[in-house]
PDB file of N, CA and C in Angstrom:
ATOM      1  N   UNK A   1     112.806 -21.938 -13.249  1.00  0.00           N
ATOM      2  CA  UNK A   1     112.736 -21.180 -14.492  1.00  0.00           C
ATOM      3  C   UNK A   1     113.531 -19.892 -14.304  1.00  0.00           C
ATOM      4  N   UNK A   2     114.191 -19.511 -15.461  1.00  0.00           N
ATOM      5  CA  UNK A   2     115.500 -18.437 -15.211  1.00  0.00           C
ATOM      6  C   UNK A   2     114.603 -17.530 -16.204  1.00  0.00           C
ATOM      7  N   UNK A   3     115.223 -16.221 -15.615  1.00  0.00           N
ATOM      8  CA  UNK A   3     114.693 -15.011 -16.082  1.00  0.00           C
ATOM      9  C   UNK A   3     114.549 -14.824 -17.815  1.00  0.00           C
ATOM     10  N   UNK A   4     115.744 -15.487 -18.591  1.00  0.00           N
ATOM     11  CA  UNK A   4     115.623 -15.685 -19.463  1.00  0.00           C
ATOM     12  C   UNK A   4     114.499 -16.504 -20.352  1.00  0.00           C
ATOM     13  N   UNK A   5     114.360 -17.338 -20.251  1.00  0.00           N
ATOM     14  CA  UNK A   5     113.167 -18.363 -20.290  1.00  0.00           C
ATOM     15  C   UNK A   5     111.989 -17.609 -20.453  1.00  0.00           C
ATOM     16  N   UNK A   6     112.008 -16.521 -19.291  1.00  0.00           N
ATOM     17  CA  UNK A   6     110.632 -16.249 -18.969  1.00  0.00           C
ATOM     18  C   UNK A   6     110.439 -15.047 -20.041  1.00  0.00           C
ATOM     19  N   UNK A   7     111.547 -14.657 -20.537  1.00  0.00           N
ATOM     20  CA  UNK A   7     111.481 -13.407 -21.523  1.00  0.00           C
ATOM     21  C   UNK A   7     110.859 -13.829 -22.511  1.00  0.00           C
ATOM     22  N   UNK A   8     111.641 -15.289 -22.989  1.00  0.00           N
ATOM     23  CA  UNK A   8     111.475 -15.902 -24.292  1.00  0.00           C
ATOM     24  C   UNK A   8     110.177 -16.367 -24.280  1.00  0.00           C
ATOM     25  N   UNK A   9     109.398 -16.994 -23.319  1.00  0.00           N
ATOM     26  CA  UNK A   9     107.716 -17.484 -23.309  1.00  0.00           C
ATOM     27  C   UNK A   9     107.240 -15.998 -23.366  1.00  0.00           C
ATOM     28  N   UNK A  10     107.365 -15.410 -22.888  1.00  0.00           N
ATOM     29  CA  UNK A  10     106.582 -14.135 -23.005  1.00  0.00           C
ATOM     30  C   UNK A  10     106.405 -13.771 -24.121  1.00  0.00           C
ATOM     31  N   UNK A  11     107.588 -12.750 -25.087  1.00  0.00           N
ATOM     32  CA  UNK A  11     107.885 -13.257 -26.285  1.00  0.00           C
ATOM     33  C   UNK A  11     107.121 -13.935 -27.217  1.00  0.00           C
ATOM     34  N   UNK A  12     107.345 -15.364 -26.655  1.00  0.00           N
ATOM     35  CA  UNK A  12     106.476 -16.686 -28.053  1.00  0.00           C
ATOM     36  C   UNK A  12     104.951 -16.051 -27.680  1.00  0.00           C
ATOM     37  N   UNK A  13     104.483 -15.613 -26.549  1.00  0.00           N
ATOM     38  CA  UNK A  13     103.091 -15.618 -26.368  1.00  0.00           C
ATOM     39  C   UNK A  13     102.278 -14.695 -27.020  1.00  0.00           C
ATOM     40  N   UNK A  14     103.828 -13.491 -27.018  1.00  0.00           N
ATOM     41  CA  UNK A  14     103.017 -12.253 -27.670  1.00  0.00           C
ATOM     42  C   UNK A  14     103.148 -12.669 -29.493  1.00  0.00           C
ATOM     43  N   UNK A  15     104.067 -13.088 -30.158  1.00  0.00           N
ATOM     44  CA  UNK A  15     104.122 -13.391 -31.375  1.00  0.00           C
ATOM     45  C   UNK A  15     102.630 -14.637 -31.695  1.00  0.00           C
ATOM     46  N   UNK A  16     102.350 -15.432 -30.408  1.00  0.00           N
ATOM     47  CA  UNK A  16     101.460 -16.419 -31.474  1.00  0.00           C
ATOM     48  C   UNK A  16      99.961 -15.690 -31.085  1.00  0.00           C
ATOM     49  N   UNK A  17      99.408 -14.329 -30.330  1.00  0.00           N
ATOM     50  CA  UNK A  17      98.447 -13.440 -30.450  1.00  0.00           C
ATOM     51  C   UNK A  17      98.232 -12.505 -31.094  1.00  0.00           C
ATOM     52  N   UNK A  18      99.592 -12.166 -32.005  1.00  0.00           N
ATOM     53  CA  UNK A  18      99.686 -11.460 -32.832  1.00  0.00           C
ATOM     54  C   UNK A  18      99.328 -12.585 -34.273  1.00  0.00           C
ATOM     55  N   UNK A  19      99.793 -13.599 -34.317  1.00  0.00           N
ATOM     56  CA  UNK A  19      99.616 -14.448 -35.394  1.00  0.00           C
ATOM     57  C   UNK A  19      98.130 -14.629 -35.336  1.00  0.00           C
ATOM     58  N   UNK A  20      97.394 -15.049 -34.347  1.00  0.00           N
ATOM     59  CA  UNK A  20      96.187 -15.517 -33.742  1.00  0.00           C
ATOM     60  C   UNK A  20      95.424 -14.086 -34.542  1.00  0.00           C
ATOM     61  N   UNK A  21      95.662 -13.305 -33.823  1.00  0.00           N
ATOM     62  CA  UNK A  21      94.845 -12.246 -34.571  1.00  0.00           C
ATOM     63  C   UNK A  21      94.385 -12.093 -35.820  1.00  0.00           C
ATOM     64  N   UNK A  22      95.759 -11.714 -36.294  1.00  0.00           N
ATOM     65  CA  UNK A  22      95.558 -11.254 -38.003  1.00  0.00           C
ATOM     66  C   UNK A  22      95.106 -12.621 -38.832  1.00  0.00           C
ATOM     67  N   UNK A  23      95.486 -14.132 -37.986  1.00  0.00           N
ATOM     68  CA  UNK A  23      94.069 -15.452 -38.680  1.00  0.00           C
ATOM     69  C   UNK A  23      92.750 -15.316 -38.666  1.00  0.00           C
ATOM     70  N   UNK A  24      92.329 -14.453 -37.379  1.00  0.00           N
ATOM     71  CA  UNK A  24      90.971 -14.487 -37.288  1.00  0.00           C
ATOM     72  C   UNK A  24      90.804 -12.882 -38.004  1.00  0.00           C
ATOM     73  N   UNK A  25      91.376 -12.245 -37.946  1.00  0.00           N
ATOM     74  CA  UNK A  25      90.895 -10.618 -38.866  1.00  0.00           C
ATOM     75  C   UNK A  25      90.966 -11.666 -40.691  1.00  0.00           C
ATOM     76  N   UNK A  26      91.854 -12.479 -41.034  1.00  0.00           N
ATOM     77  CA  UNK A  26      91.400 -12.521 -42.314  1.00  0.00           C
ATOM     78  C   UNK A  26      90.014 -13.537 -42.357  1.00  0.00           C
ATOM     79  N   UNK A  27      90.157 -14.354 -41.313  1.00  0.00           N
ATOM     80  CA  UNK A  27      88.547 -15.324 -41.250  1.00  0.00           C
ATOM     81  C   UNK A  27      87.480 -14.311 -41.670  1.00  0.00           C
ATOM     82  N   UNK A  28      87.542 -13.392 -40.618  1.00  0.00           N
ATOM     83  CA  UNK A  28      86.509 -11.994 -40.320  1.00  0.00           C
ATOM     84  C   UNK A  28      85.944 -11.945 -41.974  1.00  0.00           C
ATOM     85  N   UNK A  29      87.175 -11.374 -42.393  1.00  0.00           N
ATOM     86  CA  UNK A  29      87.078 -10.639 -43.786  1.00  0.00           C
ATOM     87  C   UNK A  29      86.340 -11.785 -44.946  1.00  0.00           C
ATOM     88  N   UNK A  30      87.209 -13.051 -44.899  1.00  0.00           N
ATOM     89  CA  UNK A  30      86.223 -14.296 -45.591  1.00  0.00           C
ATOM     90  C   UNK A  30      84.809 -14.077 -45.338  1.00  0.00           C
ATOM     91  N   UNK A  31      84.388 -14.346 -44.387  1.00  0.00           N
ATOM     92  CA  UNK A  31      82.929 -14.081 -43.776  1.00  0.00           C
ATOM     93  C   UNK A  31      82.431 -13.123 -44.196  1.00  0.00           C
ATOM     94  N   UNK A  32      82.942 -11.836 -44.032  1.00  0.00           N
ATOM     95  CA  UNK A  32      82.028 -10.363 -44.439  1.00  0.00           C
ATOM     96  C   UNK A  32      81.701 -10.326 -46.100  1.00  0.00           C
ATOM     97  N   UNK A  33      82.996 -11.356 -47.096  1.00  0.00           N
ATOM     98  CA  UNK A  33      82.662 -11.268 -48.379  1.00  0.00           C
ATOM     99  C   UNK A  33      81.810 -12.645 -48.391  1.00  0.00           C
ATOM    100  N   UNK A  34      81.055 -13.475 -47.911  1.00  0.00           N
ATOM    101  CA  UNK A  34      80.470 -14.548 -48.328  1.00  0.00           C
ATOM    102  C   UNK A  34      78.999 -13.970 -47.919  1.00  0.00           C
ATOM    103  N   UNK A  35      79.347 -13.077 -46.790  1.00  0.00           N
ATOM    104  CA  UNK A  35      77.839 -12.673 -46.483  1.00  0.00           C
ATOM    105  C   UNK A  35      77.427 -11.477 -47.735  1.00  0.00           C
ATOM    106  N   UNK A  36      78.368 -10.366 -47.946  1.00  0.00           N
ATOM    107  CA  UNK A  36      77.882  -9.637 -48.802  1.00  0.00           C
ATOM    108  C   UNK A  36      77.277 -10.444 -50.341  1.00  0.00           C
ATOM    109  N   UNK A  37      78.282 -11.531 -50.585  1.00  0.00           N
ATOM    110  CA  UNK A  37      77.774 -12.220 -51.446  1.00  0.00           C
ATOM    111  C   UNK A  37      76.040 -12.840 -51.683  1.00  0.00           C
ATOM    112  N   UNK A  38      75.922 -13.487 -50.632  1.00  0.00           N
ATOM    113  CA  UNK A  38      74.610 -14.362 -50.200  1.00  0.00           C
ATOM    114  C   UNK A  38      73.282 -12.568 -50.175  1.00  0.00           C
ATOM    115  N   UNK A  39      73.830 -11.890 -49.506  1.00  0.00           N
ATOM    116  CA  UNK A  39      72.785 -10.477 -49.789  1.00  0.00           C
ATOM    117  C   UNK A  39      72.530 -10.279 -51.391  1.00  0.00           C
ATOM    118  N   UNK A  40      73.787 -10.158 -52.321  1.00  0.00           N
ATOM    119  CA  UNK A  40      73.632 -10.214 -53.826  1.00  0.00           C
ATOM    120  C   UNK A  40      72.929 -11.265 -54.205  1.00  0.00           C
ATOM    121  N   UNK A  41      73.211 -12.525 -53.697  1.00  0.00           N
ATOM    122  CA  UNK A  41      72.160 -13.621 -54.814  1.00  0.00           C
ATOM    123  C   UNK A  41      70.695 -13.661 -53.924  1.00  0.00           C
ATOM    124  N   UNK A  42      70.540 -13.213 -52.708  1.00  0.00           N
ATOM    125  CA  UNK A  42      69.410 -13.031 -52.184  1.00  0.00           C
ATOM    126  C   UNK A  42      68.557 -11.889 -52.955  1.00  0.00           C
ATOM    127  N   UNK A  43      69.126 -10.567 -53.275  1.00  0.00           N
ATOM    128  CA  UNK A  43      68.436  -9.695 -53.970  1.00  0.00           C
ATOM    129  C   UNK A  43      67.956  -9.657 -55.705  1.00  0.00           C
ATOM    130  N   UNK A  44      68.889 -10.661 -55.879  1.00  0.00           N
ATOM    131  CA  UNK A  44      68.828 -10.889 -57.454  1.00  0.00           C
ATOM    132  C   UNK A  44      68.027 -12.193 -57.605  1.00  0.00           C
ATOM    133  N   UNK A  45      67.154 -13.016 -56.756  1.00  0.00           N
ATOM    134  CA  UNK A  45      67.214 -14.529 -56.672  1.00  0.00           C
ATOM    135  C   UNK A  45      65.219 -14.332 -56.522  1.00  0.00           C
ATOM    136  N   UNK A  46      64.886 -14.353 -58.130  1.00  0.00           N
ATOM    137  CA  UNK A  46      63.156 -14.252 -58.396  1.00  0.00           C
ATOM    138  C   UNK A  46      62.549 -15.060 -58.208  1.00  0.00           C
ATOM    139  N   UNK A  47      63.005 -16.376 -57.250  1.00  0.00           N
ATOM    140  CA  UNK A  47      61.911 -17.087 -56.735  1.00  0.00           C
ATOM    141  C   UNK A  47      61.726 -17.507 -55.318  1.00  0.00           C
ATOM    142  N   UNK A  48      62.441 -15.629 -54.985  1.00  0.00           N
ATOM    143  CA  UNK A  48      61.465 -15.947 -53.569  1.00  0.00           C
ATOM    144  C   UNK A  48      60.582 -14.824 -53.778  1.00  0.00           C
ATOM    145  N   UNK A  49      59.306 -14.935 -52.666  1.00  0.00           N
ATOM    146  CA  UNK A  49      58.305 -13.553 -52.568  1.00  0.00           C
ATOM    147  C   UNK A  49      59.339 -12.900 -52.151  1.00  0.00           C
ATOM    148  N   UNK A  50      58.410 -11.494 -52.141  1.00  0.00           N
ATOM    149  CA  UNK A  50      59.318 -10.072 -51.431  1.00  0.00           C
ATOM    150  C   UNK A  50      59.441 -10.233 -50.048  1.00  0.00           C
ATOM    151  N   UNK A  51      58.385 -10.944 -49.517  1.00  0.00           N
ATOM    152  CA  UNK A  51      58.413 -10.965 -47.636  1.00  0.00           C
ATOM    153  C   UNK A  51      60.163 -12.069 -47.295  1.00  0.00           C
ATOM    154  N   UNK A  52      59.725 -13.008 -48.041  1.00  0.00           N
ATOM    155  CA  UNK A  52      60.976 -13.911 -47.388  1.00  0.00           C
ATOM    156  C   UNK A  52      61.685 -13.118 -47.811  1.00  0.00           C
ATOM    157  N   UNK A  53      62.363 -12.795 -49.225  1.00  0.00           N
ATOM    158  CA  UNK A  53      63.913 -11.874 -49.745  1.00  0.00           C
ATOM    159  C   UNK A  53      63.882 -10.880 -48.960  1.00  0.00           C
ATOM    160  N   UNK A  54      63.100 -10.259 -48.044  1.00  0.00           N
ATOM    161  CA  UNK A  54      63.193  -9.250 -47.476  1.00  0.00           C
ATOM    162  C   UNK A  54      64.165  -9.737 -46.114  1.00  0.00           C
ATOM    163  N   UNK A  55      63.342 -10.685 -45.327  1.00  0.00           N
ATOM    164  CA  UNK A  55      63.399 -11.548 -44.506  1.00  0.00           C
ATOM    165  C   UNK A  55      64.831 -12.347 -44.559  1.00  0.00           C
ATOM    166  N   UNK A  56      65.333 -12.602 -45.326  1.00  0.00           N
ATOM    167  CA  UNK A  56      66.715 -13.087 -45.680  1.00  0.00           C
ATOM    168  C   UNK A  56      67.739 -12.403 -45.755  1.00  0.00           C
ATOM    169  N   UNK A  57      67.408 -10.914 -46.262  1.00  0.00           N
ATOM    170  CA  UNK A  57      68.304  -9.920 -46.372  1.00  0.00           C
ATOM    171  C   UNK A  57      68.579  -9.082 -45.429  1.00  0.00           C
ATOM    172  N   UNK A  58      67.602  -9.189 -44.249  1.00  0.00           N
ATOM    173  CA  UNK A  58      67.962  -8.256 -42.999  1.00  0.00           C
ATOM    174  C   UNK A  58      68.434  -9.645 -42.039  1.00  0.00           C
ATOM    175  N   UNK A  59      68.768 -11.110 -42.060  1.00  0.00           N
ATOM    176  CA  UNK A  59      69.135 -11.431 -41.429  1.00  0.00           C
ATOM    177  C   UNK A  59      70.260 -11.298 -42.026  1.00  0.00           C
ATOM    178  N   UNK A  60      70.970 -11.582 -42.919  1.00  0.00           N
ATOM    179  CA  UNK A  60      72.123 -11.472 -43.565  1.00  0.00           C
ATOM    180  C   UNK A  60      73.146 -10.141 -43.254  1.00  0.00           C
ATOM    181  N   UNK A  61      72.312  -8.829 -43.266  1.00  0.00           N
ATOM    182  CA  UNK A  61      72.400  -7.341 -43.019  1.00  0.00           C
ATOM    183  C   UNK A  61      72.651  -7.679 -41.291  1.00  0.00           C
ATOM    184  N   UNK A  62      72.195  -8.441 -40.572  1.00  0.00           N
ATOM    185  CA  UNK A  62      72.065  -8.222 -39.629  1.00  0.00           C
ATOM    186  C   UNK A  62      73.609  -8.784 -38.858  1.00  0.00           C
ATOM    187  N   UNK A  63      74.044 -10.274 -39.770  1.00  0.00           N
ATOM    188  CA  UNK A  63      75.306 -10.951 -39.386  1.00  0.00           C
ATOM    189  C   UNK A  63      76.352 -10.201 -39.585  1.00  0.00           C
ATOM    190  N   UNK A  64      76.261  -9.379 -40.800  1.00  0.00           N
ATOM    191  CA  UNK A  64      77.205  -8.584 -41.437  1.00  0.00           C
ATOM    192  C   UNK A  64      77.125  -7.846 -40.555  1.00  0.00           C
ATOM    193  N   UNK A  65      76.561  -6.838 -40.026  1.00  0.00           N
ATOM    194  CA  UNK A  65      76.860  -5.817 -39.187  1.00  0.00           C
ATOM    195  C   UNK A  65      77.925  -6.399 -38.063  1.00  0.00           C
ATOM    196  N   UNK A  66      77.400  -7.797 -37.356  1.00  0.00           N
ATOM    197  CA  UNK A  66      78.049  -8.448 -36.058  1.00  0.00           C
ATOM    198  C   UNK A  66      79.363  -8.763 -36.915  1.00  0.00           C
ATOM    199  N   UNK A  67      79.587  -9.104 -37.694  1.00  0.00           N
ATOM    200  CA  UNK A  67      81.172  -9.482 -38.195  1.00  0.00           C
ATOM    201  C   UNK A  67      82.239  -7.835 -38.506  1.00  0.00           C
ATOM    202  N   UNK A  68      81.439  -6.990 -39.017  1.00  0.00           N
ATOM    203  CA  UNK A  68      82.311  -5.846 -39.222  1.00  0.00           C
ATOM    204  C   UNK A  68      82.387  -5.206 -37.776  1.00  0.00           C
ATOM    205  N   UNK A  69      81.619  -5.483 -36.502  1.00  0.00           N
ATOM    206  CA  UNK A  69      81.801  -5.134 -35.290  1.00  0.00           C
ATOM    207  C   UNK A  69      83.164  -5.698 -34.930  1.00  0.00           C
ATOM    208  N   UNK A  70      82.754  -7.349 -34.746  1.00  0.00           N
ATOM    209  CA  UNK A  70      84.214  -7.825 -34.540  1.00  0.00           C
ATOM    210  C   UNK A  70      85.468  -7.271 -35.183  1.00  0.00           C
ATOM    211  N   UNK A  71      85.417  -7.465 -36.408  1.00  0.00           N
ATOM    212  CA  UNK A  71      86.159  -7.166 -37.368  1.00  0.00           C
ATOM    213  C   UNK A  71      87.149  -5.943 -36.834  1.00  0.00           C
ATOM    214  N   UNK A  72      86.710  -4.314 -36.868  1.00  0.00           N
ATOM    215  CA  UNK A  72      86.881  -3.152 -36.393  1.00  0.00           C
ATOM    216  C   UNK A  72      87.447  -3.281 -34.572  1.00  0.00           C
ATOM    217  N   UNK A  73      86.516  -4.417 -33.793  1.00  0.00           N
ATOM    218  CA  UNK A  73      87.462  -4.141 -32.778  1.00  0.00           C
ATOM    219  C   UNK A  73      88.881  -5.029 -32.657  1.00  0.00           C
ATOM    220  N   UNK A  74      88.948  -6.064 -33.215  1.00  0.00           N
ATOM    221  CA  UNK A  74      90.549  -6.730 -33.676  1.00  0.00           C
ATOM    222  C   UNK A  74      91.289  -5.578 -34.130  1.00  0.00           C
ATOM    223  N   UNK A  75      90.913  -5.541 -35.073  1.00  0.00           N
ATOM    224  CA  UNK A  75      92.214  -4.006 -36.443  1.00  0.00           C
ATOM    225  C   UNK A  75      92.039  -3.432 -35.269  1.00  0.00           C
ATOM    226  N   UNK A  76      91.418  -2.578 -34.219  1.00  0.00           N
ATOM    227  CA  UNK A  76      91.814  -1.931 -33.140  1.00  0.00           C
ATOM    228  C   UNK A  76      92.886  -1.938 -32.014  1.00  0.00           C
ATOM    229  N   UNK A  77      92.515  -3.720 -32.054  1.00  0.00           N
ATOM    230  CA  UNK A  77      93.447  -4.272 -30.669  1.00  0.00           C
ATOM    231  C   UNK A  77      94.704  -4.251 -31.542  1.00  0.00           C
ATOM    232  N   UNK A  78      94.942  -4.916 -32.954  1.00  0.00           N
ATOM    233  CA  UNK A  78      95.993  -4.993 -33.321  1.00  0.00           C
ATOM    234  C   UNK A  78      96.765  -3.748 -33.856  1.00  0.00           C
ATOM    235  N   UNK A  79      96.329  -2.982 -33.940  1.00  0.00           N
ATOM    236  CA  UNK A  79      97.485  -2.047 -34.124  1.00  0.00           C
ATOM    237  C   UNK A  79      97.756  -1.073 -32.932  1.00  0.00           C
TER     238      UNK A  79
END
């Protein structure tokens, strides 16, 4: 393998982690709006008691937090 070669894999490796990234930062973002969503029809949704809607909404609160974690440290790595 010639020095060249090795520029060009290097190169492809850094372009398809850069691609890799910003797929999974927009996944991220899908996710953070399906969860905020599911919190809205959880809070608006009168046939559950208050214990479960409560119960539904801090697990929901709880995923969301773990996705905007991820989320924030990607946009970090990537720029």
């Amino acid at each position: 393998m010639n020095i060249s070669s090795i520029s060009s894999n290097a190169a492809s490796s850094s372009s398809y982690a850069t691609s890799s990234t910003s797929a999974t930062i927009a996944l991220l973002k899908k996710q953070i709006q399906a969860l905020e969503q599911k919190i809205k029809e959880a809070n608006s949704d009168s046939s559950q008691d208050a214990k479960t809607k409560q119960q539904s909404i801090q697990q929901y609160q709880a995923q969301l937090t773990q996705l905007e974690s991820q989320l924030a440290k990607l946009q970090s790595k990537s720029s």
